[in-house]
N, C-alpha and C. Protein backbone atom coordinates (compact mmCIF):
# COMPACT_ATOMS: atom_id res chain seq x y z
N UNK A 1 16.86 133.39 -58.22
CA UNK A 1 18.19 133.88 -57.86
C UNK A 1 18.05 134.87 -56.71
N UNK A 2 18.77 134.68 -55.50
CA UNK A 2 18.91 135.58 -54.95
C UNK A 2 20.35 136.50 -55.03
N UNK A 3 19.86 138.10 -55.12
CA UNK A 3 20.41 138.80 -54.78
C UNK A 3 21.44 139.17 -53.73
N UNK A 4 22.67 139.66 -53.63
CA UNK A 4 23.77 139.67 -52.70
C UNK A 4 24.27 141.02 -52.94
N UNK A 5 24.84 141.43 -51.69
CA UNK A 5 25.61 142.32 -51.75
C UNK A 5 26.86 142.25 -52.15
N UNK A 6 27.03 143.60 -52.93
CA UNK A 6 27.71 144.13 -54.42
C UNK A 6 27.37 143.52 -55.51
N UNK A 7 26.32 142.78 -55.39
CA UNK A 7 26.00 142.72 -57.18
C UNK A 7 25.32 143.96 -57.42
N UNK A 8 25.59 144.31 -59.00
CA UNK A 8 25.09 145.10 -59.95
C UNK A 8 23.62 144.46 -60.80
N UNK A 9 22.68 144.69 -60.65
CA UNK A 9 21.83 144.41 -61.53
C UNK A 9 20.94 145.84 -62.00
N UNK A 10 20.41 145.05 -63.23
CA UNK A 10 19.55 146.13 -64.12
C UNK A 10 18.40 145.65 -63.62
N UNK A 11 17.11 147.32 -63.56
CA UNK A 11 16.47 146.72 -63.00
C UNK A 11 15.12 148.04 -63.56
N UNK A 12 13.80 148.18 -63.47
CA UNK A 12 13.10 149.25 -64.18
C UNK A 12 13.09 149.79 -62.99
N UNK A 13 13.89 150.93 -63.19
CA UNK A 13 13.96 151.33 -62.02
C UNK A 13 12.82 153.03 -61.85
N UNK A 14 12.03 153.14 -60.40
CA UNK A 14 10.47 153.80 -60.95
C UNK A 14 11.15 155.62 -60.44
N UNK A 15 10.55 156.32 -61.43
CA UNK A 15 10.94 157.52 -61.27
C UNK A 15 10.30 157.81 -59.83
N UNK A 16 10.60 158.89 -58.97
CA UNK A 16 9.73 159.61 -58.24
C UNK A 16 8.40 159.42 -57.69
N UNK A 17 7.55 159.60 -59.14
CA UNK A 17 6.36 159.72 -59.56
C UNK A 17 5.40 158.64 -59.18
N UNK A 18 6.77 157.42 -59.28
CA UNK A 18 5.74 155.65 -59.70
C UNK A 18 5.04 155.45 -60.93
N UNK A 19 5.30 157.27 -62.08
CA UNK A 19 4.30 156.67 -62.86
C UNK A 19 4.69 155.57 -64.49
N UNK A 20 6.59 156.25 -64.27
CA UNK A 20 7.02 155.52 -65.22
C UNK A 20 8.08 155.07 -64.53
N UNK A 21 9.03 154.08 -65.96
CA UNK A 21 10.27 153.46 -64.72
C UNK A 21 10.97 153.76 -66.12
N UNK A 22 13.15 153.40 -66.11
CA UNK A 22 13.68 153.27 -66.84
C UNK A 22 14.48 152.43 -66.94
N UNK A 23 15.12 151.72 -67.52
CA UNK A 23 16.20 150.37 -67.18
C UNK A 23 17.58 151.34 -66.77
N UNK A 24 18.29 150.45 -65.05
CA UNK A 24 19.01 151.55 -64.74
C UNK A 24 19.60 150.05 -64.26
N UNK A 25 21.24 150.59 -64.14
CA UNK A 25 21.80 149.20 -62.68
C UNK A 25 21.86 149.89 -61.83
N UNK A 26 21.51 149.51 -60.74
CA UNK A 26 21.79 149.07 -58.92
C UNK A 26 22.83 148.53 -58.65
N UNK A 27 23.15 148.86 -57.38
CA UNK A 27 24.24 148.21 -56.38
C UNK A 27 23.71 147.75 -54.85
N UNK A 28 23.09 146.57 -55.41
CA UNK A 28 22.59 146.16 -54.18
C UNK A 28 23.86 145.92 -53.08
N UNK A 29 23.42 146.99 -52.10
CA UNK A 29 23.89 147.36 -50.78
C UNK A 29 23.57 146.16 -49.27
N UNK A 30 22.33 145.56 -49.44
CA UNK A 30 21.96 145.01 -48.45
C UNK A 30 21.79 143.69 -49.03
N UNK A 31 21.76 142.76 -48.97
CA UNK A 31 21.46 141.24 -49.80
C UNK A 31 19.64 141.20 -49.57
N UNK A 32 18.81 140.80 -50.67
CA UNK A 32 17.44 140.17 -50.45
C UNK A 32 17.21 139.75 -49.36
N UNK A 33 16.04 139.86 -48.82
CA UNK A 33 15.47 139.08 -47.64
C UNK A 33 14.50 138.39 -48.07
N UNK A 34 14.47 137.91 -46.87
CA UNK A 34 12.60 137.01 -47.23
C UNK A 34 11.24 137.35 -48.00
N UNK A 35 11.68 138.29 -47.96
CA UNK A 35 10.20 139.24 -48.30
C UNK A 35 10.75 139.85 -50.13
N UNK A 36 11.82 138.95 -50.69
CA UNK A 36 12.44 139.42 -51.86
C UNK A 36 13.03 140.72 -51.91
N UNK A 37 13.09 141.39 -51.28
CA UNK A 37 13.37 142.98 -50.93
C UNK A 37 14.73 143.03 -51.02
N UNK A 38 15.74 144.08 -51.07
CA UNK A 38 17.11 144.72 -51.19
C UNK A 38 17.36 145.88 -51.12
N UNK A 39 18.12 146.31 -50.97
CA UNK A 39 18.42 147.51 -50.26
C UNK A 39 19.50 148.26 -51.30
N UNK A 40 19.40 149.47 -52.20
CA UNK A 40 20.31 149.18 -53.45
C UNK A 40 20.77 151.06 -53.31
N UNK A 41 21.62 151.04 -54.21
CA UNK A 41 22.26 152.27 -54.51
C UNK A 41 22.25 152.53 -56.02
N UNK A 42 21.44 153.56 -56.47
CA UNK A 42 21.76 153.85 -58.02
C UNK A 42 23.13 153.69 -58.51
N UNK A 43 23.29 153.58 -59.78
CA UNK A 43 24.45 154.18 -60.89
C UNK A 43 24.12 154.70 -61.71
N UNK A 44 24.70 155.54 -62.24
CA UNK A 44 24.90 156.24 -63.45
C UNK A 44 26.01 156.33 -64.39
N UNK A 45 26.19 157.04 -65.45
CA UNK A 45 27.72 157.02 -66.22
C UNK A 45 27.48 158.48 -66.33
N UNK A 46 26.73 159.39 -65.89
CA UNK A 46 27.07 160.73 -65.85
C UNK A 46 27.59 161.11 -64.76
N UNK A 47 28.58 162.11 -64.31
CA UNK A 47 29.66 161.90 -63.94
C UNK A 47 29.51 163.89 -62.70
N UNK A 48 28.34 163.95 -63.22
CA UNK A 48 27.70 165.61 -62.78
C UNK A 48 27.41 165.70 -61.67
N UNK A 49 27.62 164.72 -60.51
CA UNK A 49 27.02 165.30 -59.30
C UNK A 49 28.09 164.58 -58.34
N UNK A 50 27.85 165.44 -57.35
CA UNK A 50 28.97 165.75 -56.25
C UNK A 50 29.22 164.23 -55.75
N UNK A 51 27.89 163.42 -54.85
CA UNK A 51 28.15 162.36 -54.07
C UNK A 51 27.82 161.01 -54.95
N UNK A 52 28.81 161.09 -55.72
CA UNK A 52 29.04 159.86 -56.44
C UNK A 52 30.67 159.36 -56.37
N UNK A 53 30.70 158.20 -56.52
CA UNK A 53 32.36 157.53 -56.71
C UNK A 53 31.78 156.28 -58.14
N UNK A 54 33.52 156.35 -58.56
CA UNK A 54 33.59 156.22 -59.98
C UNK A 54 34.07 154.71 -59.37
N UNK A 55 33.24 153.59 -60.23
CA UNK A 55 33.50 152.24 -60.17
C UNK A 55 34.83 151.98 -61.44
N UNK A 56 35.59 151.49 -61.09
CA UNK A 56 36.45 151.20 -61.87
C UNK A 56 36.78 149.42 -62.25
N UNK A 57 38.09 149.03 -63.85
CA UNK A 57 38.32 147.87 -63.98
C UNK A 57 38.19 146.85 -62.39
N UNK A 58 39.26 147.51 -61.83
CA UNK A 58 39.75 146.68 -60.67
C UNK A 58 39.32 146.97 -59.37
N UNK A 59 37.75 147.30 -59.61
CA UNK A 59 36.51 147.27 -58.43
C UNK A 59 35.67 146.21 -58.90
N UNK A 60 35.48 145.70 -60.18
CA UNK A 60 34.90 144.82 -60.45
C UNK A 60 35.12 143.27 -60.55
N UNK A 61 34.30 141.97 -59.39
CA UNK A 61 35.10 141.00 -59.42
C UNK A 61 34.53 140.59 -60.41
N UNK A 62 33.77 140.11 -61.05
CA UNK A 62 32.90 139.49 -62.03
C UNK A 62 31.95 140.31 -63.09
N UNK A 63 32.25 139.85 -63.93
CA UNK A 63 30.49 140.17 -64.62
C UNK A 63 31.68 141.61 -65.41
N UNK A 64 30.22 142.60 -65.74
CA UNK A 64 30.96 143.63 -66.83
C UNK A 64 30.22 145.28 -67.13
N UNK A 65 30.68 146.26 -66.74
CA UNK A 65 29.82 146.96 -67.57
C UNK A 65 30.63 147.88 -68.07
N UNK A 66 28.88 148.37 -69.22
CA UNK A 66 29.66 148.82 -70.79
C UNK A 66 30.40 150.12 -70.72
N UNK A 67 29.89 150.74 -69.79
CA UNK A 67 30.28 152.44 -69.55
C UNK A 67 31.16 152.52 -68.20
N UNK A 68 31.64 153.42 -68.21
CA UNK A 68 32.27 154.23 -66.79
C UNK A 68 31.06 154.40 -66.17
N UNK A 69 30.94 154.25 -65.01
CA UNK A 69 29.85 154.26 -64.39
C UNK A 69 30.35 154.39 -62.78
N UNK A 70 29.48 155.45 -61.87
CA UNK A 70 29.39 156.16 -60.99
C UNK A 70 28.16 155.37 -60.16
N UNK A 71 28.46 155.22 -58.60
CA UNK A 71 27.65 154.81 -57.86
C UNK A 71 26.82 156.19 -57.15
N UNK A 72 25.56 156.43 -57.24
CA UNK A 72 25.36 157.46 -56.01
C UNK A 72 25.10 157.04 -54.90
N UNK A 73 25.73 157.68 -54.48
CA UNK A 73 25.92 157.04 -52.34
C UNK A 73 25.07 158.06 -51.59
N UNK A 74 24.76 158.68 -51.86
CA UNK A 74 23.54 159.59 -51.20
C UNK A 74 22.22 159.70 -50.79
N UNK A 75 21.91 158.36 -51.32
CA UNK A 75 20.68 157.82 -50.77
C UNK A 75 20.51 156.75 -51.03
N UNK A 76 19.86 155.69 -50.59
CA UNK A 76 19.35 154.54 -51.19
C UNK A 76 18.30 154.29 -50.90
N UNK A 77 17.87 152.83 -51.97
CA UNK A 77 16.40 152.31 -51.81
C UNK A 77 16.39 151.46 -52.07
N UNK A 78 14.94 150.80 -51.17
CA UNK A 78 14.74 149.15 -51.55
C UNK A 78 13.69 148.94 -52.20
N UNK A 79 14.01 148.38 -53.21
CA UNK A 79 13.30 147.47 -54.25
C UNK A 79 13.29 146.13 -54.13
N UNK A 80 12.33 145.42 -54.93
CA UNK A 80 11.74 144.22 -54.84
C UNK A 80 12.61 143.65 -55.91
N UNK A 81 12.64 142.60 -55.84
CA UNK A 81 13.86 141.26 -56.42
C UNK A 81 12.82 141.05 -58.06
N UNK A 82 11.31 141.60 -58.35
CA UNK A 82 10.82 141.20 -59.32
C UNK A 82 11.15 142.38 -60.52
N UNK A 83 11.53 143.91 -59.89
CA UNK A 83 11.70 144.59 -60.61
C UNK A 83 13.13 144.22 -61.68
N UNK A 84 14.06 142.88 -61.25
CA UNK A 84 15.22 143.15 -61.61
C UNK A 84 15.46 142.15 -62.93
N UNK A 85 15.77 142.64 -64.06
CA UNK A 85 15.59 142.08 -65.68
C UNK A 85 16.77 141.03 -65.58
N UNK A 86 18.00 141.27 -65.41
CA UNK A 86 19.26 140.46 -65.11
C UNK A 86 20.58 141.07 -63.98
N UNK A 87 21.69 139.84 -63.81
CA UNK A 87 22.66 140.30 -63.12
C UNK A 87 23.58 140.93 -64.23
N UNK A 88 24.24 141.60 -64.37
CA UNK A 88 25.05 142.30 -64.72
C UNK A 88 26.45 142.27 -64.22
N UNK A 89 26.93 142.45 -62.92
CA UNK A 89 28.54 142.19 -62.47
C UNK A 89 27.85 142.05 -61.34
N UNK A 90 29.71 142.14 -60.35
CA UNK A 90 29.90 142.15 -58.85
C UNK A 90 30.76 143.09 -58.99
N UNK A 91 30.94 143.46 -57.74
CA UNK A 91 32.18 144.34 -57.24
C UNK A 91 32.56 143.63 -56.01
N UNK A 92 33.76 144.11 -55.86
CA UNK A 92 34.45 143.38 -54.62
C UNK A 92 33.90 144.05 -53.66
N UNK A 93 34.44 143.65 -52.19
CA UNK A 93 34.23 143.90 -50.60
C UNK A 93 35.12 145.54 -50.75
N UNK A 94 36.12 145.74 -51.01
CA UNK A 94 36.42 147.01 -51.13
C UNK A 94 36.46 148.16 -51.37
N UNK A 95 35.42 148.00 -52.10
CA UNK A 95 34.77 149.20 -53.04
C UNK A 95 33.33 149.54 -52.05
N UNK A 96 32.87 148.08 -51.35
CA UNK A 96 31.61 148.10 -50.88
C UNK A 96 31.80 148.81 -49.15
N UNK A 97 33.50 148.44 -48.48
CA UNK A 97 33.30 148.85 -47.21
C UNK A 97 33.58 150.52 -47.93
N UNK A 98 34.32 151.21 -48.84
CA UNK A 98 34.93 152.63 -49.62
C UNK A 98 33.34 153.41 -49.45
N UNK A 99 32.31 152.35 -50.17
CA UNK A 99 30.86 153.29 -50.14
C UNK A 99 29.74 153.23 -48.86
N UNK A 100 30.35 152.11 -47.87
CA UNK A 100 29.58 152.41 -46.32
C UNK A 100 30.02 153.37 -46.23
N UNK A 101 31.24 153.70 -46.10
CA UNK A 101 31.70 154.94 -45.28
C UNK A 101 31.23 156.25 -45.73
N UNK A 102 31.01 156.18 -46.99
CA UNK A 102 30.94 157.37 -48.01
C UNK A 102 29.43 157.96 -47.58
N UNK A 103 28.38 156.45 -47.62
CA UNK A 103 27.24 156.75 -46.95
C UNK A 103 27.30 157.15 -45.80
N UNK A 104 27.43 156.78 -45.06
CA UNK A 104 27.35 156.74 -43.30
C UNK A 104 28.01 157.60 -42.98
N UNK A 105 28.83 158.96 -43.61
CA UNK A 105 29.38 159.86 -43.58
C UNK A 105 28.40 161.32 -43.94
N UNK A 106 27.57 160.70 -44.54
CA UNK A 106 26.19 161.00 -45.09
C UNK A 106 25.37 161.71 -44.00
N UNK A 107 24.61 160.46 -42.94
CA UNK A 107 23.87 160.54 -42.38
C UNK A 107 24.28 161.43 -40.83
C-alpha cells in the first residue's frame, strides 16, 4: 500500500532517543516516494500545547478515530512506510491546505 497525503496511519513511532518507539497516528503530509519514505505530522488527543489544531467529525473523509485528536504542525518527520502497523482514516484537502499554512507560518 502506498501511502498518500492526508491519510492517518498508526505507526511505532521512535522517541528522540531511537531507543524505544510507541504506537502513535501520523498525518502523512507528503505522499511515499520511491524510497518508501513520507513526510508526516504527529497527533495526539492531548490537547496541552500551543501549535496544534483539533481534527474534527467533518475533517474526516474516510476511515475513523477513537479520540479527539490534535495534529502538531510544528514540526514534522519522515518515516519509512515499514514503520506503519495500519491505515486508520483520511482527512480531506481542507484541513490539509488549514495545516500548510499553519506550518509554513512556522518557518
Amino acid at each position: 500500500m502506498i501511502y498518500k497525503r492526508g491519510d492517518i496511519v498508526l505507526i511505532d513511532f521512535p522517541f528522540t532517543t531511537l531507543v524505544k518507539s510507541k504506537k502513535r497516528p501520523v498525518l502523512v503530509i507528503k505522499s511515499e516516494n520511491e524510497y518508501n519514505d513520507f513526510v508526516c505530522f504527529q497527533i495526539t488527543s492531548k490537547n496541552t500545547q500551543s501549535k496544534s489544531y483539533a481534527i474534527n467529525n467533518s475533517d474526516i473523509a474516510n476511515g475513523d478515530l477513537k479520540l479527539q485528536s490534535y495534529v502538531k504542525y510544528d514540526k514534522c518527520f519522515t518515516l519509512n512506510s515499514e514503520l506503519v502497523n495500519k491505515k486508520l482514516a483520511s482527512v480531506n484537502s481542507a484541513l490539509m491546505e488549514k495545516l500548510k499554512k499553519l506550518f509554513c507560518n512556522e518557518i
